[in-house]
N, C-alpha and C. Protein backbone atom coordinates (compact mmCIF):
# COMPACT_ATOMS: atom_id res chain seq x y z
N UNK A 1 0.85 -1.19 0.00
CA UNK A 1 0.00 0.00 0.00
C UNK A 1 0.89 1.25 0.00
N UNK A 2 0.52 1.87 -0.45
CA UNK A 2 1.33 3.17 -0.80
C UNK A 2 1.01 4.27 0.97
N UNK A 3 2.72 4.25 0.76
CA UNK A 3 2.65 4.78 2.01
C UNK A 3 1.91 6.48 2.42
N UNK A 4 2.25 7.21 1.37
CA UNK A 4 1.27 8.30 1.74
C UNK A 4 -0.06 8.26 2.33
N UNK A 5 -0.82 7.41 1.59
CA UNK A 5 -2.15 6.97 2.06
C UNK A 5 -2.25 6.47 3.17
N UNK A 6 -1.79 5.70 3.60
CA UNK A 6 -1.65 5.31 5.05
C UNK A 6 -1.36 6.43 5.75
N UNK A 7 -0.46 7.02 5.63
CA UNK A 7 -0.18 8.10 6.70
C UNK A 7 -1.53 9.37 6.86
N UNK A 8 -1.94 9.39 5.57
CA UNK A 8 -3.20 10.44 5.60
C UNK A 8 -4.44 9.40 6.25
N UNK A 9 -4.28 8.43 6.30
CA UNK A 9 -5.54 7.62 6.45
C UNK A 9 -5.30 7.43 7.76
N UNK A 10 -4.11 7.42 8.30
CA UNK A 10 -3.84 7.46 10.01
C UNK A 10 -4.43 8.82 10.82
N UNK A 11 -4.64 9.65 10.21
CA UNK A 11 -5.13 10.40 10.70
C UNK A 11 -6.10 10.59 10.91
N UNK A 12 -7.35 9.99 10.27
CA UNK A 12 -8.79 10.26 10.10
C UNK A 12 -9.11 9.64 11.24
N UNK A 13 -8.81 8.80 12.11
CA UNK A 13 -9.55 8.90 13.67
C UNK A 13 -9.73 10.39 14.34
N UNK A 14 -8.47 10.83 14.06
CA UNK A 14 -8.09 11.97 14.76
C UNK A 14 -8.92 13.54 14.54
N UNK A 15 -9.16 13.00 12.97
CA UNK A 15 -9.97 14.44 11.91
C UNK A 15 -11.45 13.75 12.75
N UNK A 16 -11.95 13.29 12.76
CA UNK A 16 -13.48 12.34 12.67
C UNK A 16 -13.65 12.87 14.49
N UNK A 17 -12.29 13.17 15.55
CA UNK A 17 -13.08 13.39 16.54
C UNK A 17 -13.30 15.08 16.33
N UNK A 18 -13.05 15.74 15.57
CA UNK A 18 -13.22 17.33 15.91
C UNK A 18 -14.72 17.79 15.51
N UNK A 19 -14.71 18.56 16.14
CA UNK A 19 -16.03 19.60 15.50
C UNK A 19 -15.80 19.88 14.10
N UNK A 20 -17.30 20.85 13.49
CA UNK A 20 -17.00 21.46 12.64
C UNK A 20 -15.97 22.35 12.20
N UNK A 21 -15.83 23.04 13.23
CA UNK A 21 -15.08 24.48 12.78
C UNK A 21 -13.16 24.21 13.49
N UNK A 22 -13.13 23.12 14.09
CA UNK A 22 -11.96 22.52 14.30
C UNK A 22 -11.53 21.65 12.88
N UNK A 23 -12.45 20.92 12.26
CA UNK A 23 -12.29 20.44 11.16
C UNK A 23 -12.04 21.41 9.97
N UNK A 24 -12.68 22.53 10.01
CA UNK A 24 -12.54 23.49 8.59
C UNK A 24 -10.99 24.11 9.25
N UNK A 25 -10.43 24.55 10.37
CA UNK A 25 -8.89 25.16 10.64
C UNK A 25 -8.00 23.98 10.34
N UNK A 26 -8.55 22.93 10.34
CA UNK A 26 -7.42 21.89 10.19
C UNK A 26 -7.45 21.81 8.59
N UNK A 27 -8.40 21.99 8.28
CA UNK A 27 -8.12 21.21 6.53
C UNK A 27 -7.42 22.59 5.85
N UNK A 28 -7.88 23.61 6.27
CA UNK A 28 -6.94 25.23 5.76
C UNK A 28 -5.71 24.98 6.31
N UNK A 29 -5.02 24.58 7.56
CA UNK A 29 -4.09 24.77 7.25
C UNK A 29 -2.70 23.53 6.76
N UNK A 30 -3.59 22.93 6.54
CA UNK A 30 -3.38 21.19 5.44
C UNK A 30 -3.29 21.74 4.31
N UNK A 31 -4.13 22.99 3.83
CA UNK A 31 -4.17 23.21 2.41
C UNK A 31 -3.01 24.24 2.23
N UNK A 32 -2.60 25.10 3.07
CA UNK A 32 -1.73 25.98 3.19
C UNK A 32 -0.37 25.15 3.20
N UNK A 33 -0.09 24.20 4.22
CA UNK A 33 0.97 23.16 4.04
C UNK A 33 1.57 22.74 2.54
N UNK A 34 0.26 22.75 1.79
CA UNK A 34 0.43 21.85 0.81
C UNK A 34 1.07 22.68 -0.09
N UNK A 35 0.23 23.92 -0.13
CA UNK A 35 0.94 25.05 -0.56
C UNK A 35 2.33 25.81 -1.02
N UNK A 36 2.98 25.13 0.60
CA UNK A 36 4.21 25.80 0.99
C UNK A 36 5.00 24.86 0.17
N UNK A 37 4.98 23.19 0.70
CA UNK A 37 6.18 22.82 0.53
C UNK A 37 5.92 21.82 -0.54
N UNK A 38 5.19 21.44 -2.04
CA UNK A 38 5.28 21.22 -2.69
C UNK A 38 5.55 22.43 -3.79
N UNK A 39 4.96 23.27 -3.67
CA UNK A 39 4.79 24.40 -5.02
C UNK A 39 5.88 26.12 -4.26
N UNK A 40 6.46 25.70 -3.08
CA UNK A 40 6.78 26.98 -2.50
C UNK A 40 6.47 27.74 -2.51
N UNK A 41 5.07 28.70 -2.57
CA UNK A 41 4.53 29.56 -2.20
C UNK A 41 4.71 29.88 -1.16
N UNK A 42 4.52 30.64 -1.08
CA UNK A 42 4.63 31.72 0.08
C UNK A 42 3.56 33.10 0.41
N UNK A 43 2.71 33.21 1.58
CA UNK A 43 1.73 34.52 1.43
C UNK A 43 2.98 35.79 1.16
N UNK A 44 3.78 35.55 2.05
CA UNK A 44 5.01 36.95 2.35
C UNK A 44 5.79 36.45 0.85
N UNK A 45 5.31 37.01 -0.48
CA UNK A 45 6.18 36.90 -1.34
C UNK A 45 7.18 37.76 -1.66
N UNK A 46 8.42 38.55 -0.39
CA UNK A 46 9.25 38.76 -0.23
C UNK A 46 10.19 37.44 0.41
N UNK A 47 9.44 36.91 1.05
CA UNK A 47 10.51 35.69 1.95
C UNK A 47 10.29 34.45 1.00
N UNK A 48 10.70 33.62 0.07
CA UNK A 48 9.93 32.82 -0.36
C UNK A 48 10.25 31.97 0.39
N UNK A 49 9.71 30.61 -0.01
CA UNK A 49 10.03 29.27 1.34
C UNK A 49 11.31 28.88 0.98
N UNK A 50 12.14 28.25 1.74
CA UNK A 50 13.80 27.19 1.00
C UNK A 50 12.75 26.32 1.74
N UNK A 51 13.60 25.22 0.56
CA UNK A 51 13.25 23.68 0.71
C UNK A 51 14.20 23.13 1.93
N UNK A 52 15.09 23.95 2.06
CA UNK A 52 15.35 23.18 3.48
C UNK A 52 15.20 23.70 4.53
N UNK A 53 14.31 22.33 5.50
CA UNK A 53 13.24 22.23 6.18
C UNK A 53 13.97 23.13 7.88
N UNK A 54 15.13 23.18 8.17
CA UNK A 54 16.07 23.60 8.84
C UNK A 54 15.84 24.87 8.40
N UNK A 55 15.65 25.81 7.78
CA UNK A 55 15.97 26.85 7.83
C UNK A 55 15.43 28.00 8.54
N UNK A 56 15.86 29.02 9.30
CA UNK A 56 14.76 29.11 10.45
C UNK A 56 14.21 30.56 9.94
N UNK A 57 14.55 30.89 8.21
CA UNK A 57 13.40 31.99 7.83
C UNK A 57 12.38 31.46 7.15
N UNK A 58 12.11 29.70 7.04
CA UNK A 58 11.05 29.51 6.79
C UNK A 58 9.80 29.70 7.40
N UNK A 59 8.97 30.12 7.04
CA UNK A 59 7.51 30.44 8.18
C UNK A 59 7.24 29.00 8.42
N UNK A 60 7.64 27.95 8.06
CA UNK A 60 6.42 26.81 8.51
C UNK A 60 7.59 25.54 8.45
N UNK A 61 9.05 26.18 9.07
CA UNK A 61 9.55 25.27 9.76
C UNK A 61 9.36 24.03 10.82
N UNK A 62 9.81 22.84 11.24
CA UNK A 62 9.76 22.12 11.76
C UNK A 62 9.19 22.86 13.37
N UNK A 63 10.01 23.69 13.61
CA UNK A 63 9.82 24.35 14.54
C UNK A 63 8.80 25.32 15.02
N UNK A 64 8.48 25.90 14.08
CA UNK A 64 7.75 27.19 13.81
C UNK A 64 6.29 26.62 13.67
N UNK A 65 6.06 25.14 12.61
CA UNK A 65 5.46 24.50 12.65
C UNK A 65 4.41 23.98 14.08
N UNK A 66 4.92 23.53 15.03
CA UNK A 66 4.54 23.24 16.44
C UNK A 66 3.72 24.52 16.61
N UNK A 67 4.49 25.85 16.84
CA UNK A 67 4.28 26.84 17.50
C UNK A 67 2.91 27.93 16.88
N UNK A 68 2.74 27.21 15.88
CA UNK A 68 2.26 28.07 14.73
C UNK A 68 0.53 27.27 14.86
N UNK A 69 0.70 26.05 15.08
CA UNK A 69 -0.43 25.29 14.72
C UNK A 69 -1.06 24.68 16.24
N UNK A 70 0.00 24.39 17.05
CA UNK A 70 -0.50 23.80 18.50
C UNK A 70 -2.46 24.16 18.62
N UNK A 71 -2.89 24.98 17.97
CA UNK A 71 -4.58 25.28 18.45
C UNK A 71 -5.22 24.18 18.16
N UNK A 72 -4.74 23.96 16.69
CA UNK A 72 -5.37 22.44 15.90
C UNK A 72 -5.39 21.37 16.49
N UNK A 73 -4.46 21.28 16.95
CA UNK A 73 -3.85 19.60 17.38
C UNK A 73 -4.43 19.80 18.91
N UNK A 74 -4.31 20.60 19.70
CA UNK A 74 -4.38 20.65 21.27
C UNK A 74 -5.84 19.50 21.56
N UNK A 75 -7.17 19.99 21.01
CA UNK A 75 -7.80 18.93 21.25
C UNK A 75 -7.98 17.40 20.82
N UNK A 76 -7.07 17.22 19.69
CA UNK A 76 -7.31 15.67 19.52
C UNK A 76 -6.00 14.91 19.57
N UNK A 77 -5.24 15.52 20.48
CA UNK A 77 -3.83 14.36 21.24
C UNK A 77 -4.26 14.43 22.36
C-alpha cells in the first residue's frame, strides 16, 4: 500500500473526533501546508520558502510548525 495513504488515512480517527469548525482550521491549514512545501509559495512573497526544512526563515519550519499550529492539534492528542 502506498505509504502516503496510510499516513493520511492514520489520521482520520483523529480528523473524525473534531467539530465542525476545528475540522474546517485543520483542513486550511493542510491546504496551506500543501501550498508551501510542494509548489513553494509563500503569502510573504518577499521571503519565499527554502526547501530546506532547517531553515529558520522559513515560516512553517519544523519548529515554527509546532508553535504556529498547537490550536489544531491541542484537542485531539
Amino acid at each position: 500500500m502506498d505509504e502516503d495513504r496510510c499516513f493520511f488515512e492514520s489520521l482520520l480517527p483523529h480528523v473524525k473526533k473534531m467539530n465542525p469548525l476545528k475540522k474546517l482550521q485543520f483542513r486550511t491549514e493542510v491546504q496551506q501546508l500543501v501550498m508551501t512545501y510542494p509548489y513553494n509559495y509563500s503569502e510573504n512573497k518577499s521571503a519565499p520558502v527554502s526547501d530546506n526544512y532547517s531553515d529558520s526563515s522559513s515560516q512553517f519550519s519544523p519548529t515554527n510548525l509546532t508553535a504556529q499550529n498547537t490550536s489544531v492539534f491541542e484537542d485531539i492528542w
